[in-house]
Protein backbone atom coordinates (compact mmCIF):
# COMPACT_ATOMS: atom_id res chain seq x y z
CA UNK A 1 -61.89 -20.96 -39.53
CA UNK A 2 -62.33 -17.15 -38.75
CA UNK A 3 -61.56 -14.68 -40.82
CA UNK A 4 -58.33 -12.27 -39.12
CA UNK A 5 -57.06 -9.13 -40.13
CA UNK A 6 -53.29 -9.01 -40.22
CA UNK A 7 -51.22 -5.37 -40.86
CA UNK A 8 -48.45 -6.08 -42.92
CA UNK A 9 -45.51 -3.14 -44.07
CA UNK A 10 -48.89 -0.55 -42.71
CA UNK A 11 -51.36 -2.52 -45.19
CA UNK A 12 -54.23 -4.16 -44.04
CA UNK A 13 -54.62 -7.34 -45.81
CA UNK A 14 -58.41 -7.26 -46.48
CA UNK A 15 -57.49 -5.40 -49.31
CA UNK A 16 -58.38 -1.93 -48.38
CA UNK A 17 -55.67 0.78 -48.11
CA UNK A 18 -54.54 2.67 -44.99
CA UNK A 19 -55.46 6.47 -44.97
CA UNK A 20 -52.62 8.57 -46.41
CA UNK A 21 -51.92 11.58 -48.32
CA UNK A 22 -48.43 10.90 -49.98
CA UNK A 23 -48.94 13.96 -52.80
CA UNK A 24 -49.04 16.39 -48.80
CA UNK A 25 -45.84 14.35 -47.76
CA UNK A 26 -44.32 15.16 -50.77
CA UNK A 27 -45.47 19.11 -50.87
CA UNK A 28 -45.00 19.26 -47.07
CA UNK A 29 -40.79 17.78 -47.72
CA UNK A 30 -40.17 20.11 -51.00
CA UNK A 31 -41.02 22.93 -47.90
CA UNK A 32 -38.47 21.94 -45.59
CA UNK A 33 -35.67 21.61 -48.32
CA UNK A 34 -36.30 24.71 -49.76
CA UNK A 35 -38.07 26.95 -47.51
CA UNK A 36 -35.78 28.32 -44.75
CA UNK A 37 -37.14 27.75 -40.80
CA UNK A 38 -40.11 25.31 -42.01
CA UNK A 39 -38.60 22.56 -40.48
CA UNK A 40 -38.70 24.69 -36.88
CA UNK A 41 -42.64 25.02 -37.04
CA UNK A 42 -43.10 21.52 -38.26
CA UNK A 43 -40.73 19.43 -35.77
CA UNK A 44 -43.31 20.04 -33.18
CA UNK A 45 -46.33 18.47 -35.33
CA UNK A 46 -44.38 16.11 -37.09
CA UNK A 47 -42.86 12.46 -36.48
CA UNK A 48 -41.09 10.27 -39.01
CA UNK A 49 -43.67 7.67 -38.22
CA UNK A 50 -46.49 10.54 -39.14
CA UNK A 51 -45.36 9.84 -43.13
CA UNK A 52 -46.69 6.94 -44.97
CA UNK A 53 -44.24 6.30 -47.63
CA UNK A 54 -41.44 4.34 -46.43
CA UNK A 55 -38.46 6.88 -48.60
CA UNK A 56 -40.90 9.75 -47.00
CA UNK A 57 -39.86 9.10 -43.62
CA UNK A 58 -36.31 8.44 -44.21
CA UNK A 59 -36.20 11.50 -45.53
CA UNK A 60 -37.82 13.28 -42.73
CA UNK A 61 -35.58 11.42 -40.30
CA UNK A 62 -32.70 12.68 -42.10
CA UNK A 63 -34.62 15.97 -41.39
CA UNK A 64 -35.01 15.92 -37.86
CA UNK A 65 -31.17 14.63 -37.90
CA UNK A 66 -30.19 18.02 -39.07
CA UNK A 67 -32.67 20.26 -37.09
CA UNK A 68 -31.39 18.56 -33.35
CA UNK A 69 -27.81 19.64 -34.78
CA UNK A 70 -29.14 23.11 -35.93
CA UNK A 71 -27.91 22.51 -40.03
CA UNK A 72 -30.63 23.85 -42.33
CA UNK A 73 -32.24 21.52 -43.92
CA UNK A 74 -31.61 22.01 -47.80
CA UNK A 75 -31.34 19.72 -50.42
CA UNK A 76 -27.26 19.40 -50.30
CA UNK A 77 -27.22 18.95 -46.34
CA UNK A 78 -30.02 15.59 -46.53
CA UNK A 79 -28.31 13.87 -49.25
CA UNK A 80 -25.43 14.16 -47.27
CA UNK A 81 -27.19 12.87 -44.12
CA UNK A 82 -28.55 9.94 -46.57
CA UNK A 83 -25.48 9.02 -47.87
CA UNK A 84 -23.57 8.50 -44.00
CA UNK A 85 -26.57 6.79 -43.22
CA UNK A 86 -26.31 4.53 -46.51
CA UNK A 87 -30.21 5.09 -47.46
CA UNK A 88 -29.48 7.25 -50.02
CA UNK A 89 -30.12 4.72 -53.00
CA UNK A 90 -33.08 3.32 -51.03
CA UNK A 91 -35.34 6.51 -50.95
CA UNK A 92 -34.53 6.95 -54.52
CA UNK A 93 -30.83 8.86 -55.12
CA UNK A 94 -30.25 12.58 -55.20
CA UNK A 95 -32.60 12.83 -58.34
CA UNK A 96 -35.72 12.09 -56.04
CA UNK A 97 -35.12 14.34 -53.29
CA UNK A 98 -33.75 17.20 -55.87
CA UNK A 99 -37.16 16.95 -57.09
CA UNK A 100 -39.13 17.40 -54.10
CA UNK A 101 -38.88 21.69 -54.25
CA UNK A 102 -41.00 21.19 -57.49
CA UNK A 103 -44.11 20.33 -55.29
CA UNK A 104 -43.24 23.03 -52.34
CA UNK A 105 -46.48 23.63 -49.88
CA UNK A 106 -48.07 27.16 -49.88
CA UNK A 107 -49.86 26.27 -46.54
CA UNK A 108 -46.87 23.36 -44.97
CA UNK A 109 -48.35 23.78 -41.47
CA UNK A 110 -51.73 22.80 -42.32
CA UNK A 111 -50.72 19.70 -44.46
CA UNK A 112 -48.54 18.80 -41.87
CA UNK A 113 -51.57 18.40 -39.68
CA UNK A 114 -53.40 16.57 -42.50
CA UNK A 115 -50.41 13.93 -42.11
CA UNK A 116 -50.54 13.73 -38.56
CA UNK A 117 -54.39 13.48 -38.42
CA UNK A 118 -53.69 10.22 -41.33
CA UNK A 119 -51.48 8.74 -38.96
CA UNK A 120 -53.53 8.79 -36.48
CA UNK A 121 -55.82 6.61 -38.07
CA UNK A 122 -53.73 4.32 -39.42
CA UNK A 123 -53.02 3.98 -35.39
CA UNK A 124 -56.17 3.62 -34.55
CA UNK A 125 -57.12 0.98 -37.20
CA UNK A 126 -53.80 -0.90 -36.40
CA UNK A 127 -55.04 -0.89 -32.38
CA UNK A 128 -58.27 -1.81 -33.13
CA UNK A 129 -56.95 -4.43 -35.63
CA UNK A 130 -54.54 -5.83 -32.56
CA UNK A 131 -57.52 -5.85 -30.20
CA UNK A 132 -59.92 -7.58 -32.48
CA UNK A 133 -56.99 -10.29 -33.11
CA UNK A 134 -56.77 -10.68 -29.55
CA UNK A 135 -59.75 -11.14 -28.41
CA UNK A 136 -59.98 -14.61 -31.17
CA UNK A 137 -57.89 -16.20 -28.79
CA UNK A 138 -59.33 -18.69 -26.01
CA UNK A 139 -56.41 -17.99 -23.51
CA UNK A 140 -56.61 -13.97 -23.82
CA UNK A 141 -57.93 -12.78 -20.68
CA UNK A 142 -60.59 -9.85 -21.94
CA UNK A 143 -59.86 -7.45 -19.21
CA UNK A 144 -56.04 -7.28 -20.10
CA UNK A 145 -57.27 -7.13 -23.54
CA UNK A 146 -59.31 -3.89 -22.38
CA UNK A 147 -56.88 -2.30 -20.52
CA UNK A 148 -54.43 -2.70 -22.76
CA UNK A 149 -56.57 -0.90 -25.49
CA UNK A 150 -57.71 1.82 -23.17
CA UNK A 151 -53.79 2.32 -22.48
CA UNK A 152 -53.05 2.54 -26.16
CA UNK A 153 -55.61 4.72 -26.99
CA UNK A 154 -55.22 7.27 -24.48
CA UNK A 155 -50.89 7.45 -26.45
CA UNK A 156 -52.75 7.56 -29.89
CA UNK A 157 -54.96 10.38 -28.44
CA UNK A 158 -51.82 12.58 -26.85
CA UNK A 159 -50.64 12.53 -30.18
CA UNK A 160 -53.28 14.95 -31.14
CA UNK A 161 -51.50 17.02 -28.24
CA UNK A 162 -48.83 19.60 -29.58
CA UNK A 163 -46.22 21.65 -27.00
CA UNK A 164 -46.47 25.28 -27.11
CA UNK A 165 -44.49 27.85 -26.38
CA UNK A 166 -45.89 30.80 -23.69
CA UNK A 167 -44.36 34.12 -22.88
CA UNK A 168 -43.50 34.93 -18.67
CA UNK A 169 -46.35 37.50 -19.19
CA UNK A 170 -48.90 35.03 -20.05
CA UNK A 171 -47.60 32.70 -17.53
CA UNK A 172 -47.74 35.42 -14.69
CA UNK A 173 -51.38 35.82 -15.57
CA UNK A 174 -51.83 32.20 -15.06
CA UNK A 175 -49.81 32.39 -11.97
CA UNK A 176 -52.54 35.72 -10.74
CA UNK A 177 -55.38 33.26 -11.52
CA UNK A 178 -54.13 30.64 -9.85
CA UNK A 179 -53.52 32.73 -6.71
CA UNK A 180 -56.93 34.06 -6.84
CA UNK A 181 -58.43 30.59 -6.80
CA UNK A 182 -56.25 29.63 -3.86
CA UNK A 183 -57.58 32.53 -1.59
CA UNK A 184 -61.24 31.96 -3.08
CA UNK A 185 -60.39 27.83 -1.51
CA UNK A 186 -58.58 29.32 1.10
CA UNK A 187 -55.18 27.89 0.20
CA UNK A 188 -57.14 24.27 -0.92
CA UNK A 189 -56.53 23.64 -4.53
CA UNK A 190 -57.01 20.02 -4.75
CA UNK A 191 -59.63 18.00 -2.71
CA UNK A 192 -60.61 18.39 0.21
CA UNK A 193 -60.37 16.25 2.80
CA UNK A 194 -62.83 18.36 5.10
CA UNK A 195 -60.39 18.74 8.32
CA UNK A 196 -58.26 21.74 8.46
CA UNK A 197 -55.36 19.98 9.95
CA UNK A 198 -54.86 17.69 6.94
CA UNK A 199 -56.10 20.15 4.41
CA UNK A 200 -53.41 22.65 5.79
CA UNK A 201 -50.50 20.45 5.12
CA UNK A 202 -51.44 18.62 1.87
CA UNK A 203 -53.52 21.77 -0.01
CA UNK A 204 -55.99 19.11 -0.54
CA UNK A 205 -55.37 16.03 -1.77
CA UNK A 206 -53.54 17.22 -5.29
CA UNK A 207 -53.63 15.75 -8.59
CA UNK A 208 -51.86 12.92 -9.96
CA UNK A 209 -50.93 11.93 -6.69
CA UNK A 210 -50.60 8.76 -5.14
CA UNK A 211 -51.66 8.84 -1.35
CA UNK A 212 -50.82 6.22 0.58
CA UNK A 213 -53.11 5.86 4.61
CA UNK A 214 -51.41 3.05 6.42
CA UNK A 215 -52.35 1.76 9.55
CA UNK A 216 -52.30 -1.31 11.84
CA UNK A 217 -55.96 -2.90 12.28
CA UNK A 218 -58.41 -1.63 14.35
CA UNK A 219 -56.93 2.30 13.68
CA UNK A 220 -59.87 2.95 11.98
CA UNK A 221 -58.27 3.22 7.84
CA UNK A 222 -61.43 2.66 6.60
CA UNK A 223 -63.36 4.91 8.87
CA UNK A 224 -60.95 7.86 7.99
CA UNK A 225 -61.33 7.39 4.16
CA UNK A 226 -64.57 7.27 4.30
CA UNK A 227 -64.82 10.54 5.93
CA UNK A 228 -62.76 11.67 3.54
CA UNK A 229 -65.14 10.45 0.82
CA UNK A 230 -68.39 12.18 2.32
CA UNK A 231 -66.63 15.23 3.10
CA UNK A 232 -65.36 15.70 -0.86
CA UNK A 233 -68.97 14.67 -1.99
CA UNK A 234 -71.41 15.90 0.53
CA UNK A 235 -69.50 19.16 1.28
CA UNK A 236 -67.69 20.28 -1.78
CA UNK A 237 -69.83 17.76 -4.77
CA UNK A 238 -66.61 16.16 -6.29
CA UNK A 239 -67.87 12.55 -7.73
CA UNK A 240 -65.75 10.08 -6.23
CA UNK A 241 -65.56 6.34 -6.28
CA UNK A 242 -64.22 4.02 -3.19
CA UNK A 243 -63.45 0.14 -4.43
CA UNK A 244 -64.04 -1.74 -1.19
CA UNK A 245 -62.27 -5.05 -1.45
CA UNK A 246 -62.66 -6.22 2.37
CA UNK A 247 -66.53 -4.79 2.87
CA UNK A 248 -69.35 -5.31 0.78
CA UNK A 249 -70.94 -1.87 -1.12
CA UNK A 250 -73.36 -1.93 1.99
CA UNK A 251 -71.27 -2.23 4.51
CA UNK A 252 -69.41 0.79 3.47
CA UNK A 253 -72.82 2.62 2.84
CA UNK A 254 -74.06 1.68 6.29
CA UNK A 255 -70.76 3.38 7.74
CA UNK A 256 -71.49 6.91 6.02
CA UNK A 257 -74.78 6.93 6.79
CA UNK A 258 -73.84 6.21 10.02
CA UNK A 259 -71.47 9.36 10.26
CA UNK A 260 -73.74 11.54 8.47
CA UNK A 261 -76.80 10.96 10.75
CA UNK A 262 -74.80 10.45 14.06
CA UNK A 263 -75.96 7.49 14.43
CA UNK A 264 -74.37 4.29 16.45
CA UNK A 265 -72.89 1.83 13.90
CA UNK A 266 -73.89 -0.93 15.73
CA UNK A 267 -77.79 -0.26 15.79
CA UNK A 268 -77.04 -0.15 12.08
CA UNK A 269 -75.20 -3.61 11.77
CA UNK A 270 -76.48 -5.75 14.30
CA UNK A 271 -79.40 -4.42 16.42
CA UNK A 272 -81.57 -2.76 13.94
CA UNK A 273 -83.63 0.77 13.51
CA UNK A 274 -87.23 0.89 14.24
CA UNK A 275 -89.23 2.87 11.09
CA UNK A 276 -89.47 6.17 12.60
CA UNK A 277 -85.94 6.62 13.49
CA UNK A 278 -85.24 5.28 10.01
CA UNK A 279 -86.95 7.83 8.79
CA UNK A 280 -85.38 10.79 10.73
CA UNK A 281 -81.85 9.37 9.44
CA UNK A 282 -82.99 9.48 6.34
CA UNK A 283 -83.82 13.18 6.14
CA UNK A 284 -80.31 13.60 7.78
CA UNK A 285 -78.91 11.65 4.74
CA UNK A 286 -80.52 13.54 2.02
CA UNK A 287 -77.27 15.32 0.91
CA UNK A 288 -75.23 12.41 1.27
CA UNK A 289 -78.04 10.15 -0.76
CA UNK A 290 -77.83 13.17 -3.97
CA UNK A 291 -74.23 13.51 -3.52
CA UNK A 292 -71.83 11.99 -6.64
CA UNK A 293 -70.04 9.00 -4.22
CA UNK A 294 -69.86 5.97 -6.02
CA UNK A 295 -69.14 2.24 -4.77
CA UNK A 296 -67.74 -0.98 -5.94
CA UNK A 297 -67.62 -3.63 -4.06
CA UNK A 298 -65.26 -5.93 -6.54
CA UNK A 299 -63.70 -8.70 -4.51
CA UNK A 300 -59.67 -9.10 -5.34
CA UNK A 301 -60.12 -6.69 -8.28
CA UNK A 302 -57.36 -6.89 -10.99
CA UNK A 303 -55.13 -3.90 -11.35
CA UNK A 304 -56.34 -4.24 -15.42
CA UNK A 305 -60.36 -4.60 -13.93
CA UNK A 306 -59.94 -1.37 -11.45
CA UNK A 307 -58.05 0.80 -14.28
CA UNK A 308 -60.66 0.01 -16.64
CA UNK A 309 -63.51 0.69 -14.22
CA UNK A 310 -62.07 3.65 -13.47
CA UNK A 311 -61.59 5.00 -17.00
CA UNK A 312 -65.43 4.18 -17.47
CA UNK A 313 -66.32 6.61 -14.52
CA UNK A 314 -63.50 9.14 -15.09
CA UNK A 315 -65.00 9.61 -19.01
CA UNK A 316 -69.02 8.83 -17.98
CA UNK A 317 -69.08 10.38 -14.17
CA UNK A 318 -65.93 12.78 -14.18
CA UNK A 319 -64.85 11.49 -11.04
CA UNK A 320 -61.92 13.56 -9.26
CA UNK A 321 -60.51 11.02 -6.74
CA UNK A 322 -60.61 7.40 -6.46
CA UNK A 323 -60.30 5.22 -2.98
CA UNK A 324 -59.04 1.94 -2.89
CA UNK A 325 -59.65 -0.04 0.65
CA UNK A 326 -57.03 -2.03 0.08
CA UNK A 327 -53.73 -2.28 -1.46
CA UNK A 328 -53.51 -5.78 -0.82
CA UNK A 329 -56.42 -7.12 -1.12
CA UNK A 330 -56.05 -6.45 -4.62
CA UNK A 331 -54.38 -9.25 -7.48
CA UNK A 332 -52.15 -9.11 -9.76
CA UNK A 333 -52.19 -9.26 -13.70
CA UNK A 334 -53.18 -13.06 -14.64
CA UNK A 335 -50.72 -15.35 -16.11
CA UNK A 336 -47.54 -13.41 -14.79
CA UNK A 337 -45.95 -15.20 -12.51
CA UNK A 338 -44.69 -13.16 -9.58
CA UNK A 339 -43.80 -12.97 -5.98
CA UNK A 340 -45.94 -11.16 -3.86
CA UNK A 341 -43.60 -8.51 -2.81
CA UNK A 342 -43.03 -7.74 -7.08
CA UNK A 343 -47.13 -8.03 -7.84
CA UNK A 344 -47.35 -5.32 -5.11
CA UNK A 345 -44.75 -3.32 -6.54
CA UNK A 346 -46.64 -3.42 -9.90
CA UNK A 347 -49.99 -3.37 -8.46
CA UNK A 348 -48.11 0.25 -6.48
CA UNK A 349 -46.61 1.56 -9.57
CA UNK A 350 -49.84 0.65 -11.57
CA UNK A 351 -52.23 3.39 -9.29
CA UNK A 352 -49.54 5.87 -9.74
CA UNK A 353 -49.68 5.26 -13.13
CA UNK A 354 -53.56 5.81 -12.99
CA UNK A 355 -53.49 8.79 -10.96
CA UNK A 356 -51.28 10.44 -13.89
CA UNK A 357 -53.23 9.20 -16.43
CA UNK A 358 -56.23 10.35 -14.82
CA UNK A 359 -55.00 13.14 -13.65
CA UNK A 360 -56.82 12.82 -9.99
CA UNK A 361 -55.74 11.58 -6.78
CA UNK A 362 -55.42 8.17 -5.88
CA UNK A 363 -56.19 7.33 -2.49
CA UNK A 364 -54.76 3.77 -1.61
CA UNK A 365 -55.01 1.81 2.04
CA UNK A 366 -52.22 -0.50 3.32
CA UNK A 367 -51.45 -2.49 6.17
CA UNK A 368 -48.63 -2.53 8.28
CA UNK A 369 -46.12 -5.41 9.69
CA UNK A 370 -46.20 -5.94 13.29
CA UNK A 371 -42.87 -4.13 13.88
CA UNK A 372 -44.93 -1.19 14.88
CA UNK A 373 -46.22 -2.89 17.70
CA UNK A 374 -42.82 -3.62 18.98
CA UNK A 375 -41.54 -1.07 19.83
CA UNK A 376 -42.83 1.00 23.11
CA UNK A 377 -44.56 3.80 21.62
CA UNK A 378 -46.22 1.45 18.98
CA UNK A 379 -45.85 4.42 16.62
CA UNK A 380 -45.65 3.10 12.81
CA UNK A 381 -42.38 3.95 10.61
CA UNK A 382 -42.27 3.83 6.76
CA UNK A 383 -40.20 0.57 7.56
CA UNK A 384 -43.39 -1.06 8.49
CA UNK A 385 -44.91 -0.71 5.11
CA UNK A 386 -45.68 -4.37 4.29
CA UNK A 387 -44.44 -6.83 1.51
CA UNK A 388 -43.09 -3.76 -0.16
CA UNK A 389 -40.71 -0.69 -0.75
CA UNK A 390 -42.07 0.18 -3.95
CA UNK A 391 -45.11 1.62 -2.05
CA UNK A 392 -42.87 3.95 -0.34
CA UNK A 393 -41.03 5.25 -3.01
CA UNK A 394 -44.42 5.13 -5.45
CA UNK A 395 -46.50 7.31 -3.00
CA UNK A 396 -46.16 10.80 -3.17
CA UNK A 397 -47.76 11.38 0.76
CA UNK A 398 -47.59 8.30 3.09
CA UNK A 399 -49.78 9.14 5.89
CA UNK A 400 -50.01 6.50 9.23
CA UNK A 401 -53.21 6.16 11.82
CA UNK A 402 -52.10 5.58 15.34
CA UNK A 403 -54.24 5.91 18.29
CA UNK A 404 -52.01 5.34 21.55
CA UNK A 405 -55.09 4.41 23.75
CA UNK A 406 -56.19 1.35 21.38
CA UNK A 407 -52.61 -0.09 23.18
CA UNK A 408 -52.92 0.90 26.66
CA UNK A 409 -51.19 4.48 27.01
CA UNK A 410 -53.63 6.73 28.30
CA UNK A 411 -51.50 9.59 28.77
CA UNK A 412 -48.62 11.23 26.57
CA UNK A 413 -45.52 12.06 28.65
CA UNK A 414 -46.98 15.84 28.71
CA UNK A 415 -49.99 14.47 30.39
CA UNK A 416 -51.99 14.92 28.22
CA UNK A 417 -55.05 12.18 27.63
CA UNK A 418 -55.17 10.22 24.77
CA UNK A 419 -58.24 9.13 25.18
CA UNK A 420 -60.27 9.58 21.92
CA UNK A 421 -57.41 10.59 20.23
CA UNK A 422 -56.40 9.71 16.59
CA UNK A 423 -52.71 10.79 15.52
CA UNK A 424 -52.77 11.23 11.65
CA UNK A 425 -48.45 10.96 10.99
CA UNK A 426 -47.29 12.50 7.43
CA UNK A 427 -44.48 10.21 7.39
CA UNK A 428 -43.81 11.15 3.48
CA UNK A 429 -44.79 14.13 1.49
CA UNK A 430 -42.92 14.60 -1.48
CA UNK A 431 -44.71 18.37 -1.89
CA UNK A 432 -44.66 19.64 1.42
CA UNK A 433 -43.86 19.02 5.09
CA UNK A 434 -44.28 15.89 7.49
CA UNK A 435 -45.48 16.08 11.09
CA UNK A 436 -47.77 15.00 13.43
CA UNK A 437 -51.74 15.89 13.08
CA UNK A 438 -54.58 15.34 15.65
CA UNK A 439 -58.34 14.24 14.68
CA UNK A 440 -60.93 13.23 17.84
CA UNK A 441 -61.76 9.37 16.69
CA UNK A 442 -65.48 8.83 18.11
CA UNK A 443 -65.66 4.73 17.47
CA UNK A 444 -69.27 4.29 18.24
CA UNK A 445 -69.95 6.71 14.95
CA UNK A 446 -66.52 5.47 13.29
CA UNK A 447 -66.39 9.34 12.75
CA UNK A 448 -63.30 11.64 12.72
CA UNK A 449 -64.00 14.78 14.12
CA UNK A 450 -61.43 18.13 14.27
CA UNK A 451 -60.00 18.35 17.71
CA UNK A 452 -61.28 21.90 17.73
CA UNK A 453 -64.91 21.14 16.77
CA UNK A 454 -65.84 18.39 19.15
CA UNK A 455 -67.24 20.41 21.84
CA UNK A 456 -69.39 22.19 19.57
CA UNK A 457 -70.91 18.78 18.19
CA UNK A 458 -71.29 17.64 21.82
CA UNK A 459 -73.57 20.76 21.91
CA UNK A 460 -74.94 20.49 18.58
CA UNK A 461 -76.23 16.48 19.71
CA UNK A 462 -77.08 17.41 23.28
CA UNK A 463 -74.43 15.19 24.30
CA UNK A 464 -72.91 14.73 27.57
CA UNK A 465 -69.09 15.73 27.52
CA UNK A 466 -67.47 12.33 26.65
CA UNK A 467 -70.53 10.45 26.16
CA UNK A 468 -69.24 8.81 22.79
CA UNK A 469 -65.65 7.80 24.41
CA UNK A 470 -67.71 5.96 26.78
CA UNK A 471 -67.11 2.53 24.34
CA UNK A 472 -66.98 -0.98 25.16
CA UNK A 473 -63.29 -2.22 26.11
CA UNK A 474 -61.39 -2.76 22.65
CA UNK A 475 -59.66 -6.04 22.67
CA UNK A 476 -55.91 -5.63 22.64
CA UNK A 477 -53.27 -8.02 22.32
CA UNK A 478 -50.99 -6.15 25.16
């Protein structure tokens, strides 16, 4: 039979005992009863779970009590608090706590941190102790196991994290730095998404935020994200890493280096590249090969699997964005049993949670009912977010593809052609503005282009005007 650690009133059984300083807790208590406004610079540092000794804390809770109700804490005022509470007797009667001014801290800010920092500890060796009892069991699943650790550490580590207090003046500095970072970006401060017309709206795509692309198929959702991808890497080195649940890690590769060389995706996939050509697309792809893209190709990844892949990266890589292609293609957590419409609301809430925890923006694709197609104009509405609400309300931008021509209208009621044309919709922006975007959607490249820029790289190629709208019919089902 194995041998397993149990934690028992914060005593490891083994025999060993937890870190703790009870002689501080004392010193650091006879401080606050007798030293006026200690309690004020240690209720930031401090919790009653931070003392060892069982009376300790319920006299520090009694503490706190007072300090939230603005009584000074003094020897007469926490008896009192004791007694209502009836665990006056239990931390030892009046006799103890009058004692406690008899040890009083010359330095109670720095023991306090010694408690803290012993508390800490005893977290961590109480985590690690869960994990390790965990991971004995044949039905744990180990990537739950992971995550769940990885989540837990990351609360043990903000408790290392203390509030402060800053004056307007320092904050107006901040505010003058900030501003002077914006105009050296030119208004971006997040990432990039390398087209003017989305950057101008969003800021770049901001941290934590959860961005939602939605589109019908065909629209070209992985084709824009991808673009997105190279643009952050290639043009502006952010590492970034793109989970590609429908496509395989080469597929998706083929695709940029398809867009980075200008080069027809289908000589690519099907019909091949003779040597030399290979070559010359190579040198094209020399930035794109050094830039910090990464790619996993995990088929129906686990919300657990993807956060814990991404915590690897975020702490090994520093990666500042995260695509996932898509939303339902992933699984939910194993042995909860759900319907679909509540594992995509957890598997939603889940990447928001990541982007905070992160702190980077999480870039998630989803498909769309058929309602869309419907109606007339075939233009998607949040409505059409499928299997769930959750992503709607979860999302901080929801942003929809829709390319009029791929249905059959060839013209907008201006005139206009929409040949070529890619509408990018901001349907939700909980930060900004929504509206109605244009991007030039050459299929043959599966590149997005700026409306503005693609008669300059018609000119750049030594293309004919047009040449790359000149694509085999599209099947449509109207």
């Amino acid at each position: 039979m194995e041998k397993r650690l149990t934690i028992k009133d914060n005593r490891i059984t083994d025999g060993k005992m937890p870190p703790q300083v009870i002689e501080l807790e004392s010193c650091v208590l006879g401080s606050i009863l007798s030293v006026v406004n200690t309690m004020h610079e240690l209720a930031e540092i401090l919790q009653p779970e931070s003392f060892y000794k069982d009376c300790n804390m319920r006299i520090y809770k009694a503490c706190i009590s007072l300090h939230k109700q603005s009584i000074r804490t003094d020897i007469v005022t926490v008896i009192q608090e004791l007694r209502r509470t009836e665990e006056l007797e239990i931390v030892g009667g009046a006799y103890y706590i009058s004692q406690l001014p008899n040890n009083e801290s010359t330095q109670p800010e720095y023991h306090a941190r010694i408690i803290q920092q012993k508390f800490i500890q005893r977290e961590l060796i109480k985590l690690c102790t869960e994990t390790i009892n965990s991971s004995y069991l044949e039905s744990s699943d180990c990537l739950e196991i992971i995550d769940t650790h990885e989540r837990n550490l990351t609360l043990v580590t903000k408790s290392f994290s203390v509030g402060k207090v800053e004056t307007i003046a320092s904050l107006w500095n901040k505010a003058l730095e900030h501003n002077q970072i914006l105009l050296t970006k030119k208004g971006i401060s997040g990432i990039p998404s390398g087209y003017n017309a989305i950057d101008e709206i969003t800021g770049g795509f901001q941290q934590p935020d959860l961005i939602i692309i939605a589109a019908r198929p065909a629209m070209g959702k992985t084709s824009l994200v991808c673009n997105f991808a190279r643009n952050a890497s290639v043009d502006y080195k952010y590492p970034g890493v793109i989970f590609s649940l429908e496509m395989s890690s080469l597929q998706i590769a083929t695709r940029i280096f398809a867009l980075e060389s200008d080069t027809n995706i289908s000589d690519f996939m099907r019909n091949g590249i003779d040597n030399d050509q290979m070559v010359y697309i190579g040198d094209r792809c020399t930035r794109l090969i050094n830039s910090p893209l990464f790619i996993d190709d995990t088929a129906s990844i686990s919300l657990s699997e993807l956060k814990s892949k991404a915590r690897k990266l975020k702490r090994e890589k520093g990666i500042k964005f995260i695509i996932v292609d898509y939303l339902q293609l992933m699984s939910g957590e194993k042995g909860v049993k759900s319907n679909r419409e509540q594992e995509i609301s957890t598997i939603s809430r889940g990447l928001k949670g990541l982007a905070k925890e992160l702190e980077i923006p999480v870039i998630a694709l989803s498909q769309l009912s058929r309602e869309s197609e419907k109606r007339s104009d075939k233009r998607p509405m949040l409505s059409d977010l499928r299997e769930s609400g959750a992503i709607e309300q979860d999302a901080d931008i929801v942003m929809f593809i829709h390319r009029p021509e791929y249905y059959g209208i060839m013209e907008y009621e201006s005139g206009e052609s929409t040949v070529g044309i890619a509408e990018i919709i901001f349907a939700k922006h909980r930060n900004g503005g929504i509206g109605t975007e244009k991007l030039t959607f050459i299929s043959r490249l599966t590149k997005f282009v700026s409306i503005n820029s693609i008669d300059n790289f018609q000119v750049k190629n030594n293309l004919q005007p047009n040449k790359y709208f000149e694509v085999e019919k599209e099947e449509s089902p109207f």
